[in-house]
Protein backbone atom coordinates (compact mmCIF):
# COMPACT_ATOMS: atom_id res chain seq x y z
CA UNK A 1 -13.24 -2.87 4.24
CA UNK A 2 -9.65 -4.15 4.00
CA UNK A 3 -8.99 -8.09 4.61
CA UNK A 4 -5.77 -8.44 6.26
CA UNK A 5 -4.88 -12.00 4.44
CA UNK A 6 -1.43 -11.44 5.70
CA UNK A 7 -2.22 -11.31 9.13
CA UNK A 8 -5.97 -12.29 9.70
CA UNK A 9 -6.69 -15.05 7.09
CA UNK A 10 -9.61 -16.35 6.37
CA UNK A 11 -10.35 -19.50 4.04
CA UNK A 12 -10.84 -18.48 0.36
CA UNK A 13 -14.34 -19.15 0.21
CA UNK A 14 -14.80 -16.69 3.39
CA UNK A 15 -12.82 -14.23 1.64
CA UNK A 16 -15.18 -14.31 -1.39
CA UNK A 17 -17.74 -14.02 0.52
CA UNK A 18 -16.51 -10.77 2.21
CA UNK A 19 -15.99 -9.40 -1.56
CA UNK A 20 -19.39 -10.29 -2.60
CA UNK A 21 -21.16 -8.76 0.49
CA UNK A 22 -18.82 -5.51 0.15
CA UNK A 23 -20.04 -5.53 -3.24
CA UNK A 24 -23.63 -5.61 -3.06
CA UNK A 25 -23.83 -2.63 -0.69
CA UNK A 26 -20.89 -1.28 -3.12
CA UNK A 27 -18.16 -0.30 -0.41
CA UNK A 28 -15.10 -0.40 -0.86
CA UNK A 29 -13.24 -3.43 -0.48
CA UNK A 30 -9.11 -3.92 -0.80
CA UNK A 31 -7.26 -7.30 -0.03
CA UNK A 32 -3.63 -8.01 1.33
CA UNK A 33 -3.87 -11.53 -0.04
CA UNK A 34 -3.59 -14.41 1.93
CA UNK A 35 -5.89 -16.99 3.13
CA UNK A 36 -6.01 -19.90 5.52
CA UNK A 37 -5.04 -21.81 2.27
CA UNK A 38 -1.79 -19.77 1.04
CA UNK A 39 0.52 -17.15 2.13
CA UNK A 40 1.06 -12.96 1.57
CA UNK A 41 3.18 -14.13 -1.35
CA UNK A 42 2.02 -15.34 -5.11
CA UNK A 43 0.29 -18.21 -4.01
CA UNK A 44 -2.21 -15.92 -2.26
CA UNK A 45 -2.28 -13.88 -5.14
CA UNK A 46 -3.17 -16.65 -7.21
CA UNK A 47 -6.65 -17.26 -5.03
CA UNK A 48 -7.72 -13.63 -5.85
CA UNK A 49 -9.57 -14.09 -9.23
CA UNK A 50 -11.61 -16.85 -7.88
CA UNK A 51 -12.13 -15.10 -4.70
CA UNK A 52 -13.31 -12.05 -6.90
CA UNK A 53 -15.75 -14.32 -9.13
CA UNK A 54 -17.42 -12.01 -11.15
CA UNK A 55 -16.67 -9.03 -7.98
CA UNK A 56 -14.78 -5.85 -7.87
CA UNK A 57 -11.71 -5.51 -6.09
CA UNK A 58 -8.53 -3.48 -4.50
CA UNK A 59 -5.98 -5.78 -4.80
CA UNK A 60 -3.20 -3.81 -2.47
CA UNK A 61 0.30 -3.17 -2.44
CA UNK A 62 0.87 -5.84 -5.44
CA UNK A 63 4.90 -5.70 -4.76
CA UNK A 64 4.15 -7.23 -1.42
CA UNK A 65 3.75 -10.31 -3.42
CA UNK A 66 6.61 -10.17 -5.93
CA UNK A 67 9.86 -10.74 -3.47
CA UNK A 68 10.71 -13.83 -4.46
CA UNK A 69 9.39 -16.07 -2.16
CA UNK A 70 7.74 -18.58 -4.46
CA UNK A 71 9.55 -18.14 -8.12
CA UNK A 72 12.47 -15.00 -8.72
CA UNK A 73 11.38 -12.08 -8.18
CA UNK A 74 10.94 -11.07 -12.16
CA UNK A 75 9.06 -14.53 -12.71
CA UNK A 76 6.87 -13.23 -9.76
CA UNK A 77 6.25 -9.77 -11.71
CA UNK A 78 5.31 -11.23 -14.83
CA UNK A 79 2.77 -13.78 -13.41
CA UNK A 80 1.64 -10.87 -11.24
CA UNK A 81 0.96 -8.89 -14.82
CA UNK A 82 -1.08 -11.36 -16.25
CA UNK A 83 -3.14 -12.06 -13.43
CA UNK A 84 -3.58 -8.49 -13.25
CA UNK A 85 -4.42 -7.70 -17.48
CA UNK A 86 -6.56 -11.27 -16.68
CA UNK A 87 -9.03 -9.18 -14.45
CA UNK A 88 -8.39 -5.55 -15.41
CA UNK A 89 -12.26 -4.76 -16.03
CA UNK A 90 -12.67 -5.81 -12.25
CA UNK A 91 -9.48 -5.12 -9.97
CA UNK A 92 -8.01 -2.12 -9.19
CA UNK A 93 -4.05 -1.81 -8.22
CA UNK A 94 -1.21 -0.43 -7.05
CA UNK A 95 1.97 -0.55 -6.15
CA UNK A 96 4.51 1.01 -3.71
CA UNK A 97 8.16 2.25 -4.12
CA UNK A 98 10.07 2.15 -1.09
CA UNK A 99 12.07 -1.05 -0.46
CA UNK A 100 11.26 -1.30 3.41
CA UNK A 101 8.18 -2.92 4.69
CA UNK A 102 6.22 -2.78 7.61
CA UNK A 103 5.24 -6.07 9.80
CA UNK A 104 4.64 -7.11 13.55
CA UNK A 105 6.80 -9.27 15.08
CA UNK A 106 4.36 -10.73 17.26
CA UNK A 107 5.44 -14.59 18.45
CA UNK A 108 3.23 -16.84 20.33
CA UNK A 109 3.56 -18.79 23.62
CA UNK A 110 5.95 -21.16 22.17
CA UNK A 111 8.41 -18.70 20.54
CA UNK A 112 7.12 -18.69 16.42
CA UNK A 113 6.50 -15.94 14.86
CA UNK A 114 2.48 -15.54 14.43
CA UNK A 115 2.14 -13.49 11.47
CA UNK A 116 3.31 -14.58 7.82
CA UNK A 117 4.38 -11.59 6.24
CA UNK A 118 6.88 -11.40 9.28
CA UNK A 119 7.58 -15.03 8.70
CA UNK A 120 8.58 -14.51 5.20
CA UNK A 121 10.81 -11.86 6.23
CA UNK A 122 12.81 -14.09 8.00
CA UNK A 123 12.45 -16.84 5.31
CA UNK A 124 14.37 -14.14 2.76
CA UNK A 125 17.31 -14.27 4.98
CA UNK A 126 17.58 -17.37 6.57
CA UNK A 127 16.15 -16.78 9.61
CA UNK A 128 14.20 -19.00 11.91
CA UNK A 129 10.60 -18.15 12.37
CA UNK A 130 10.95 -17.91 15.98
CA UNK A 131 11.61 -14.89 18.29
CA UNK A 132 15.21 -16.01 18.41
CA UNK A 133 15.13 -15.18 14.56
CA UNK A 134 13.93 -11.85 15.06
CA UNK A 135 15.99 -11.47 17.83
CA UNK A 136 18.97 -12.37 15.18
CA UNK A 137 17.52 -10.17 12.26
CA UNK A 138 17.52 -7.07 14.78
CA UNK A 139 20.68 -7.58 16.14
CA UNK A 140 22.10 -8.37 12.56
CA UNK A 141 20.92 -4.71 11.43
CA UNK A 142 18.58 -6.79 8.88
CA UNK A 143 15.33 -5.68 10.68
CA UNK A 144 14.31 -2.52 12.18
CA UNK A 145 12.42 -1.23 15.13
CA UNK A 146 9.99 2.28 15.11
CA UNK A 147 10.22 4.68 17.78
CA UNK A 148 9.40 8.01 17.69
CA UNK A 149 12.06 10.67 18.34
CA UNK A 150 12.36 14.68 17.85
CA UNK A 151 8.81 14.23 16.65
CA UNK A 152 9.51 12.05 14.17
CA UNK A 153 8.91 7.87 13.24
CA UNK A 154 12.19 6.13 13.07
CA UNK A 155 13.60 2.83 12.34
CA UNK A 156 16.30 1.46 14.87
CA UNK A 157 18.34 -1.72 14.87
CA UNK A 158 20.61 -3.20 17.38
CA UNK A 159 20.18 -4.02 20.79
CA UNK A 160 18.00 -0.46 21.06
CA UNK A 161 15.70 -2.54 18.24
CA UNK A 162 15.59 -5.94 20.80
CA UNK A 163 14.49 -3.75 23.82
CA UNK A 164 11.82 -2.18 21.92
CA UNK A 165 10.01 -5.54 20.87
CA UNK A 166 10.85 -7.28 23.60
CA UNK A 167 8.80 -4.66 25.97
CA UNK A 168 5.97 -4.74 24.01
CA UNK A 169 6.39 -8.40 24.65
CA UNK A 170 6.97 -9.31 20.56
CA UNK A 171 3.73 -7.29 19.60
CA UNK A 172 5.76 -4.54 18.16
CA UNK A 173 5.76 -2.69 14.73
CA UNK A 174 9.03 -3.97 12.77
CA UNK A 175 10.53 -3.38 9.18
CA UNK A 176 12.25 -5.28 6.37
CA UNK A 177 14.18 -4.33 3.32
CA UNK A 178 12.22 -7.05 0.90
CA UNK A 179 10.94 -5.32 -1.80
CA UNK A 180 13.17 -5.90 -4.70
CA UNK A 181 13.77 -1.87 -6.85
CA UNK A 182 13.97 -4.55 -9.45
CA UNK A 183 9.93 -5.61 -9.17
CA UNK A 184 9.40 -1.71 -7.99
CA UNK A 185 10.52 -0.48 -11.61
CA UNK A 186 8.53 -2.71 -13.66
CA UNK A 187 5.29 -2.61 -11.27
CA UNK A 188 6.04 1.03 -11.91
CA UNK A 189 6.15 1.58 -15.50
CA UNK A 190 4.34 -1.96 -16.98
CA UNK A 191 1.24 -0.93 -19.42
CA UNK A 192 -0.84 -1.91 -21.86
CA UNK A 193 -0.84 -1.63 -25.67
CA UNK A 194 -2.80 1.34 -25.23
CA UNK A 195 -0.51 2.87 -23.61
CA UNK A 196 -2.45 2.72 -20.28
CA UNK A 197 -0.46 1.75 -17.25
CA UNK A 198 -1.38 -2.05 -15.87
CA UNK A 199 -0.64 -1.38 -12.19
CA UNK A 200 -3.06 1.79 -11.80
CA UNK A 201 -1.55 3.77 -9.02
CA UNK A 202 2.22 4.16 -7.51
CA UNK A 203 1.13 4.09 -3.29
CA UNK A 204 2.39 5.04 -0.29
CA UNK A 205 1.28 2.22 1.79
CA UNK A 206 3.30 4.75 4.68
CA UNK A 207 1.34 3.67 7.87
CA UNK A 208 3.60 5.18 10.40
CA UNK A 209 6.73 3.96 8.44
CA UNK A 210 9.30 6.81 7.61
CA UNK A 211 8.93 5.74 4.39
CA UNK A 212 7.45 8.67 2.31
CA UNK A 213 9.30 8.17 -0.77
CA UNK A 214 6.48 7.92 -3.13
CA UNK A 215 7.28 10.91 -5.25
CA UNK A 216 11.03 10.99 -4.73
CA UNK A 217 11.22 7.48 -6.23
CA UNK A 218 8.79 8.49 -8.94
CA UNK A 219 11.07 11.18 -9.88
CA UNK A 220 13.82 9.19 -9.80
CA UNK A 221 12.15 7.11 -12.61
CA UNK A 222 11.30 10.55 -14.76
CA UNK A 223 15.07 11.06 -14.19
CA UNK A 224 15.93 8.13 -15.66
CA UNK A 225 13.72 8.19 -18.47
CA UNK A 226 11.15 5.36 -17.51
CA UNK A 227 8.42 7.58 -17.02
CA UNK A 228 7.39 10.86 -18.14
CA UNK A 229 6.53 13.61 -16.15
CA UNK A 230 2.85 13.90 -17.19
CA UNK A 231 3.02 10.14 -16.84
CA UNK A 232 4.24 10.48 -12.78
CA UNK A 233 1.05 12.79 -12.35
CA UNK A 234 -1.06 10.31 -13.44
CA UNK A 235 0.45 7.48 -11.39
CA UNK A 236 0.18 9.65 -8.27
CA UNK A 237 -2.19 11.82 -8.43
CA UNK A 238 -4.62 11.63 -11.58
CA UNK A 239 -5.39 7.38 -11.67
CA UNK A 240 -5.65 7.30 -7.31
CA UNK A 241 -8.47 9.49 -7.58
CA UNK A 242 -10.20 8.07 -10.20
CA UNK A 243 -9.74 5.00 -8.55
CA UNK A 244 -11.56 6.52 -5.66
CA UNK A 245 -14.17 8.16 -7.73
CA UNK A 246 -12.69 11.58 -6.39
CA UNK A 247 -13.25 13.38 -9.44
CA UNK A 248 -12.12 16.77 -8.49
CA UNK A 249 -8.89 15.77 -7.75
CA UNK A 250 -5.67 15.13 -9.80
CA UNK A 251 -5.87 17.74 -11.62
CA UNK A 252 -5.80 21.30 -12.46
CA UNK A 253 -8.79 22.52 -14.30
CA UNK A 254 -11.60 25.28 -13.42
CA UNK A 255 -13.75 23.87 -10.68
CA UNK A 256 -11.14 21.30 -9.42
CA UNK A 257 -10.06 21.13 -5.94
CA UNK A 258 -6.88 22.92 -5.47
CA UNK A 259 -5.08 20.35 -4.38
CA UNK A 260 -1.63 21.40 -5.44
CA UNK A 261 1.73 20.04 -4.69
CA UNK A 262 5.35 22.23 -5.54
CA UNK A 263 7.82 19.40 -6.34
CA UNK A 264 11.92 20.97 -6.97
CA UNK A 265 13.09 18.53 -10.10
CA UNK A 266 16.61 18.91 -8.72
CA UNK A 267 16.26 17.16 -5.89
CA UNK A 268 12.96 15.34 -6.57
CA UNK A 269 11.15 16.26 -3.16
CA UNK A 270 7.87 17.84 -2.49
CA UNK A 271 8.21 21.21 -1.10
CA UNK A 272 4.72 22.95 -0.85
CA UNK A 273 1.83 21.38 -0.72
CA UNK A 274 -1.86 22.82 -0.94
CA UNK A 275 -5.30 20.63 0.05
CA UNK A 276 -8.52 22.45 -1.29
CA UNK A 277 -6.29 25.72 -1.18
CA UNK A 278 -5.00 25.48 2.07
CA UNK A 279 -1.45 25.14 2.41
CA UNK A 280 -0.44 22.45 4.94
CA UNK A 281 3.31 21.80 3.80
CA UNK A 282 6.14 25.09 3.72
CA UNK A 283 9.54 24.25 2.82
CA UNK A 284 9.24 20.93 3.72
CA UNK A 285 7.54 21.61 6.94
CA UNK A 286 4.16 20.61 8.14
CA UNK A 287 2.24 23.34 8.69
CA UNK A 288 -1.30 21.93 8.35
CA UNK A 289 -3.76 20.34 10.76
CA UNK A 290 -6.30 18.00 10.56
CA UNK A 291 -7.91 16.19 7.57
CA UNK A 292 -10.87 15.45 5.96
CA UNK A 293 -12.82 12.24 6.62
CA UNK A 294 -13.92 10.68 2.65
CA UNK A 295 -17.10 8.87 3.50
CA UNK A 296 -20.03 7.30 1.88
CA UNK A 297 -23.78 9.00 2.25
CA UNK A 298 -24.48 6.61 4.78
CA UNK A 299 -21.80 7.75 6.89
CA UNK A 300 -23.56 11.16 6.91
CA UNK A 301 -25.02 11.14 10.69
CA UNK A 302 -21.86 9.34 11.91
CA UNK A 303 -19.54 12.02 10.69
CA UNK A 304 -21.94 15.19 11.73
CA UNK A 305 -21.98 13.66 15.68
CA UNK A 306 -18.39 13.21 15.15
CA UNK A 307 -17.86 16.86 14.27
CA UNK A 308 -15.63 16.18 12.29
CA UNK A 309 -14.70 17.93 8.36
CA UNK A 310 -15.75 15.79 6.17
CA UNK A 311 -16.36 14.85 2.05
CA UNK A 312 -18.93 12.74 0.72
CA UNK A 313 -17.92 10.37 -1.93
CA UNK A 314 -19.84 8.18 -4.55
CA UNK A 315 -18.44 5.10 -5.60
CA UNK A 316 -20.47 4.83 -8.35
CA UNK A 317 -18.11 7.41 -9.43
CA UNK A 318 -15.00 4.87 -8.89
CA UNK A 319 -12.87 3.06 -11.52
CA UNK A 320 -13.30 -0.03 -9.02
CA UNK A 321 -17.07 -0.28 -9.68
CA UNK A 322 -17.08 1.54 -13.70
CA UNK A 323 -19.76 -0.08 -15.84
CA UNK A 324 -20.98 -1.86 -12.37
CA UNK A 325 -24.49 -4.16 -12.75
């Protein structure tokens, strides 16, 4: 379960109530914050303790919420921090890298923009929340367009950015540069006095964005000395699947999945990969297929009709519900 407070919001107490239901029957529940009451920004992330009460909780993509749209962007970061060590026996949290986002430019019958994480994008600039703002920010080169070409996601701008949104009549997929690398970097590498990192996980949050830069900006950081290299295994391998209670992977031990990936320091980039042994990137080529669906034992009989591969997890196993009841 993922509430879309960005997008979909509901009133806090509604939210709560989602968390407390997803709790009970112990699924997995994440939050882009935002409620009828506040906005995708720090004053949604505010709401989230109370809306946890005494819950468990994904709090996603915490860097969404440090762009400085209510204090500056390091003010944002540091409240961020201590709402975060506040509730660290019952949240779990990450963060992403890359500085683009993705939104939906979506604009109702009367021209303004519908959804507030694309409103804010236009706050950050200046622009009007209207579709002649997002006209403007396309046009301007500030916001981008997807399409798909050679096989590949890409962001456009310019007119070729306008034509795409305007024929899917504003209900199109954009993207914004408004993640500061300043709130990236300390998100990043901010821990504890036990040495234990107070964001858990670096993300991908990739969607369909060409924005896969999770372990090219993590090496960047081992580069420049902020993190270790044992430390960037941890952040993107190790901690995400504890989080998930996926305790054969992120790591290499006897009896662990092989899940393996070849990363050249020079460069930074993954180029091999291996899932469960099988290899599915070559020279920085695709060559897999397919997945693996992670469900719960209740999603047994839906996966088998499905036919699809699949993994059964426990989230009893997870660092979201540790110590739970």
């Amino acid at each position: 379960m993922k509430l879309l407070g960005g997008y979909h919001p509901f009133t806090p107490e509604a939210s709560s109530n989602v968390v407390k239901a997803a709790n009970e029957q112990m699924a997995w529940v994440a939050f882009h914050v935002g409620t009828k009451d506040s906005g995708s920004d720090m004053t949604g992330l505010r709401e989230v303790p109370d809306i946890t009460d005494n819950g468990r909780l994904h709090v996603a993509h915490i860097n969404s919420y440090t762009r400085g749209m209510v204090d500056e962007p390091h003010e944002e970061v540091r409240e961020a921090l201590t709402l975060i060590e506040r509730m660290r026996s019952q949240w779990v949290t990450e963060a992403y890298l890359a500085q683009i986002n993705g939104t939906n430019g979506l604009c109702d019958e009367n021209g303004d923009v519908v959804y507030n994480v694309a409103q804010n994008c236009l706050k950050a600039r200046g622009y009007p929340t209207t579709d002649k703002g997002i006209k403007a920010s396309l046009l301007d080169g500030y916001g981008s367009a997807l399409t798909a070409r050679g096989g590949r996601v890409i962001t456009v701008t310019g007119e070729e950015a306008v034509k795409i949104w305007e024929s899917a009549a504003t209900n199109a997929s954009l993207s914004y540069p408004v993640n500061p690398p300043t709130s990236a970097f300390s998100l990043a590498t901010a821990k504890y006095d036990d040495e234990t990192f107070k964001v858990d996980a670096i993300s991908t949050d990739g969607g369909s964005l060409p924005r896969n830069v999770a372990i090219q900006r993590t090496m960047a950081l081992v580069a420049f000395g902020a993190l270790t290299i044992s430390e960037a295994v941890i952040k993107l391998s190790y901690s995400p699947s504890r989080m998930m209670g996926l305790l054969n992977k992120g790591q290499l031990s006897e009896g662990a999945d092989a899940d393996i990936t070849v990363v050249n320091p020079r460069t930074g980039k993954a180029t091999m990969s291996l899932v469960a042994g099988e290899l599915i990137m070559l020279n920085r080529r695709v060559v897999g297929k397919g997945g693996t669906w992670l469900i719960l034992e209740e999603g047994r009989k839906a996966a088998e009709s499905k036919g699809l591969p699949y993994e059964i997890i426990n989230l009893e196993e997870s660092k979201m519900y540790e110590n739970w009841n």
